[in-house]
C-alpha atoms as a PDB file:
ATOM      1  CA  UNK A   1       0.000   0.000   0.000  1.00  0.00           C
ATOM      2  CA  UNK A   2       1.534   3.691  -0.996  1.00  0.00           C
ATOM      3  CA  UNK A   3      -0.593   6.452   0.618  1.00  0.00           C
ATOM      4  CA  UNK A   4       0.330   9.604  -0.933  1.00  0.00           C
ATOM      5  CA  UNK A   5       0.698  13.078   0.578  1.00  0.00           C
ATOM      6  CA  UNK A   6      -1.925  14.421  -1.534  1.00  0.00           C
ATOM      7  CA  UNK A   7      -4.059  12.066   0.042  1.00  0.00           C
ATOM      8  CA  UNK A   8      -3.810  12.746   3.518  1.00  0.00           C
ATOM      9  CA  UNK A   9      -6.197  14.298   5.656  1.00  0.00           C
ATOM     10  CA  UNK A  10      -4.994  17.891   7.325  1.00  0.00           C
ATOM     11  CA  UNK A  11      -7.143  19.064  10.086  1.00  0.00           C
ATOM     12  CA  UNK A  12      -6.562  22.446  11.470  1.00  0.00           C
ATOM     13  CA  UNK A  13      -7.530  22.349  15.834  1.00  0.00           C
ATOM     14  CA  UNK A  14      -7.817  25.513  17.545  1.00  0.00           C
ATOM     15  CA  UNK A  15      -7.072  25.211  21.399  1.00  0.00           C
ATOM     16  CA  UNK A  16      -5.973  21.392  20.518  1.00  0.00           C
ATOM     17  CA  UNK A  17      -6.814  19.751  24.458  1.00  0.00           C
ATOM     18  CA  UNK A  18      -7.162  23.243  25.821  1.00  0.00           C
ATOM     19  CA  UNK A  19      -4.410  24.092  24.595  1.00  0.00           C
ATOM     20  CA  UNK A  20      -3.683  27.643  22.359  1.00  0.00           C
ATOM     21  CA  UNK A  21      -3.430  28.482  19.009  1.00  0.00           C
ATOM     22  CA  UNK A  22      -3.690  26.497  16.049  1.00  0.00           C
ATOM     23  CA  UNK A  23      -2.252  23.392  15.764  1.00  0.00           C
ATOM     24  CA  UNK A  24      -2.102  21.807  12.254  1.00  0.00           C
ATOM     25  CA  UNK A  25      -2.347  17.837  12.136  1.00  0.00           C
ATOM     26  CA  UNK A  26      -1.685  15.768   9.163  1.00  0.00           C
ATOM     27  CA  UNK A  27      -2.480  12.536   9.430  1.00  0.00           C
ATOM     28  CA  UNK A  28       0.122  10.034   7.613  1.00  0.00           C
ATOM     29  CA  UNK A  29      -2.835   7.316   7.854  1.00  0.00           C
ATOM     30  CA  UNK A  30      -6.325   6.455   8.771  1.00  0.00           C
ATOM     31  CA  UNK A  31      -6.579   4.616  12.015  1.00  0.00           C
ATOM     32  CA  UNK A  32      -8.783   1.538  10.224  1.00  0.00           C
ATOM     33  CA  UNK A  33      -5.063   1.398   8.084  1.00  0.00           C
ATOM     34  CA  UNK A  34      -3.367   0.594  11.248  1.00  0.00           C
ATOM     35  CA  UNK A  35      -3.232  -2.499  13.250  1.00  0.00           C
ATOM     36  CA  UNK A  36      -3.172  -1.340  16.958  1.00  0.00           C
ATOM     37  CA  UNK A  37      -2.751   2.310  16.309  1.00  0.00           C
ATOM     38  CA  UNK A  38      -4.966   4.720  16.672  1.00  0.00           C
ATOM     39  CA  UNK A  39      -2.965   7.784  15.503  1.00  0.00           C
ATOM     40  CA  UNK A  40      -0.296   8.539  12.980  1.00  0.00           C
ATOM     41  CA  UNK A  41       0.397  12.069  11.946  1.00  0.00           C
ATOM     42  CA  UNK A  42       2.743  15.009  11.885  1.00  0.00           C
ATOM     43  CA  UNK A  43       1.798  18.279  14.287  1.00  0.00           C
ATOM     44  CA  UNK A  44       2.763  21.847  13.484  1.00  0.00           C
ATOM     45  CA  UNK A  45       2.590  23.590  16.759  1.00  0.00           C
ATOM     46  CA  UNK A  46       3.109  27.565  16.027  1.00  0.00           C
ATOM     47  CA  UNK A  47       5.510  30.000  17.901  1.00  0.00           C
ATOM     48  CA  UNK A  48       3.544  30.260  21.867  1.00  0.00           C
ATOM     49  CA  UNK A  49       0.998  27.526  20.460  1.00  0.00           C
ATOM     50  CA  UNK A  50       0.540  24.515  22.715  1.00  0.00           C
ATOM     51  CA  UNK A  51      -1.245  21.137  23.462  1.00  0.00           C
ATOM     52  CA  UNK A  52      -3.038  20.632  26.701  1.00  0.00           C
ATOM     53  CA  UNK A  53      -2.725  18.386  29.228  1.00  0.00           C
ATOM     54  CA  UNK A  54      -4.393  14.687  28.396  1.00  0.00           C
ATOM     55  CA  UNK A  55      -4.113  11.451  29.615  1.00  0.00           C
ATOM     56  CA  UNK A  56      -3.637   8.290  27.858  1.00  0.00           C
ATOM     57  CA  UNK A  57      -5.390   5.029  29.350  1.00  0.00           C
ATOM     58  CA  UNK A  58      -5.208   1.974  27.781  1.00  0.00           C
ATOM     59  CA  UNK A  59      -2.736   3.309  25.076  1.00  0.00           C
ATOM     60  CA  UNK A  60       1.048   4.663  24.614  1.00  0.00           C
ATOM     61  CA  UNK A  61       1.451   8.097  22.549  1.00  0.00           C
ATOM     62  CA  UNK A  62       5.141   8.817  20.891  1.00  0.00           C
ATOM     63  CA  UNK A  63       6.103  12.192  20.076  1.00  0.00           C
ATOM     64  CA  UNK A  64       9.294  12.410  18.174  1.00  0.00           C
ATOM     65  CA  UNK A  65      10.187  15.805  17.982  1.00  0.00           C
ATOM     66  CA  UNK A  66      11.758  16.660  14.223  1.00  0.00           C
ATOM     67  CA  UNK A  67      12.324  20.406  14.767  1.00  0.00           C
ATOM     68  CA  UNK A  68      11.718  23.163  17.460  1.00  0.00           C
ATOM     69  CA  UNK A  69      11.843  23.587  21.256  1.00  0.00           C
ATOM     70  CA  UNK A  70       9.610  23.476  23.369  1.00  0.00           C
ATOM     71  CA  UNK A  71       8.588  22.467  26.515  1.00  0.00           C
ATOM     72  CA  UNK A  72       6.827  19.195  27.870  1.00  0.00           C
ATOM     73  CA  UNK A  73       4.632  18.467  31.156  1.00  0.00           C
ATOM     74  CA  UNK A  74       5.370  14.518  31.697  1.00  0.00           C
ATOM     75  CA  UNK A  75       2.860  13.698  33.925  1.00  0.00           C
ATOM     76  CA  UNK A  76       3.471  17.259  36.138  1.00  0.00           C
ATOM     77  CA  UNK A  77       7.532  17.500  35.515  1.00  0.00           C
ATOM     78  CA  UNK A  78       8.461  20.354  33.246  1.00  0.00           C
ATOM     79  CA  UNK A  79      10.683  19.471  30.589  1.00  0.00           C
ATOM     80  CA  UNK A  80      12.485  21.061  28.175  1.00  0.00           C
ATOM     81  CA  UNK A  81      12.972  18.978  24.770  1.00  0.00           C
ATOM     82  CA  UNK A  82      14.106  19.497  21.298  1.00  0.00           C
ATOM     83  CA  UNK A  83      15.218  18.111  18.253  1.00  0.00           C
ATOM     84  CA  UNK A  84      15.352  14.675  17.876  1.00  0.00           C
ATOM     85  CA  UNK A  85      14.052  13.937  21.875  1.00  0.00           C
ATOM     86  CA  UNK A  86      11.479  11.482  22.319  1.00  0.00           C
ATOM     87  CA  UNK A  87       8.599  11.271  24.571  1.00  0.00           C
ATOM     88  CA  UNK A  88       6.640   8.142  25.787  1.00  0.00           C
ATOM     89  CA  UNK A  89       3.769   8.820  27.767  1.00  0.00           C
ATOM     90  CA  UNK A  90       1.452   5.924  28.643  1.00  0.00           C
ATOM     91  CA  UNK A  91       0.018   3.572  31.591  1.00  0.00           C
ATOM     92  CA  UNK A  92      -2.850   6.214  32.592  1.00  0.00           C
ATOM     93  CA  UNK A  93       0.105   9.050  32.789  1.00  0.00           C
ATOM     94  CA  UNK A  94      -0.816  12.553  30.987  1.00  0.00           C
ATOM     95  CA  UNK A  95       1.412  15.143  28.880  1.00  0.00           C
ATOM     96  CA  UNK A  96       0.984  18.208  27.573  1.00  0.00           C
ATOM     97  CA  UNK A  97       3.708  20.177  25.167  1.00  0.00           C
ATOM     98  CA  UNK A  98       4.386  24.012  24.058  1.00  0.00           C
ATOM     99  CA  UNK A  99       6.501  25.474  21.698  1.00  0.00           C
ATOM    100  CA  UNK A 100       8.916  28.177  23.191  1.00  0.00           C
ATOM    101  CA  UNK A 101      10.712  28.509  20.096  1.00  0.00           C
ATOM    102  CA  UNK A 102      10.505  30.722  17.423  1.00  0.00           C
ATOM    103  CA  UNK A 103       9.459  28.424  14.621  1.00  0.00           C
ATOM    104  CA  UNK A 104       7.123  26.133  14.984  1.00  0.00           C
ATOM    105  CA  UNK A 105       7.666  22.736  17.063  1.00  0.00           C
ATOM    106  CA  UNK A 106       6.855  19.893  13.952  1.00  0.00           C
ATOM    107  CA  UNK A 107       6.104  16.633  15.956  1.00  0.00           C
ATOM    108  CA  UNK A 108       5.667  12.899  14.472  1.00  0.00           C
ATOM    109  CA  UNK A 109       2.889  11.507  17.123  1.00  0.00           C
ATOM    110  CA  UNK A 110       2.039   7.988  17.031  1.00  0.00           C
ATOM    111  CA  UNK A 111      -0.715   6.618  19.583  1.00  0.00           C
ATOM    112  CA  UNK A 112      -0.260   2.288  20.370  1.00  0.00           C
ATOM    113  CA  UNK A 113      -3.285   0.740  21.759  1.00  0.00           C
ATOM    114  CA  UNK A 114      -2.744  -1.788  24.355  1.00  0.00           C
ATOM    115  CA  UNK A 115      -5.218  -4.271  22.496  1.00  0.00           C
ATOM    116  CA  UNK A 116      -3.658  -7.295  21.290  1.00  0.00           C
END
């Protein structure tokens, strides 16, 4: 299966989880493509934008951060985290990210269900 770029589905979310600004989501893939995933897409978080704090039960989400700084709550620590950082958050824990760069902070997110 090749799923081209053209094809994919862009959403733009304002206040994404209560977060702010607009946060632009392209999804690589639907979820019914995906064994065991629920979510696979790349996330343009402007300068000041952010995600809000969310928890993920029965699931693992993966941000991989490809560009920008920013700054991540991992389940209530602060972090700060750039280019090419990783974070896991699953097991009931909850995250939340902003950007505190300049340009935006482009994120691959991938969300693992815990279904076998």
């Amino acid at each position: 299966m090749v799923i081209y770029s053209k094809e994919m589905k862009v959403d733009k979310r304002e206040n994404m989880r209560g977060g702010n600004g607009t946060v632009t989501v392209t999804h690589h893939a639907d979820k019914d493509q995906m064994k065991h995933c629920r979510l696979f897409c790349e996330m343009s978080i402007p300068q000041n934008g952010s995600v809000g704090e969310h928890d993920h039960v029965n699931e693992t989400e993966y941000y991989f951060i490809k560009e920008g700084i920013g700054i991540v709550v991992d389940d209530g620590v602060e972090k700060k985290i750039g280019s090419g950082d990783m974070i896991v958050t699953g097991g009931g824990a909850s995250h939340s990210i902003r950007n505190i760069g300049v340009t935006p902070l482009l994120i691959t997110a991938v969300i693992i269900t815990d279904k076998e």
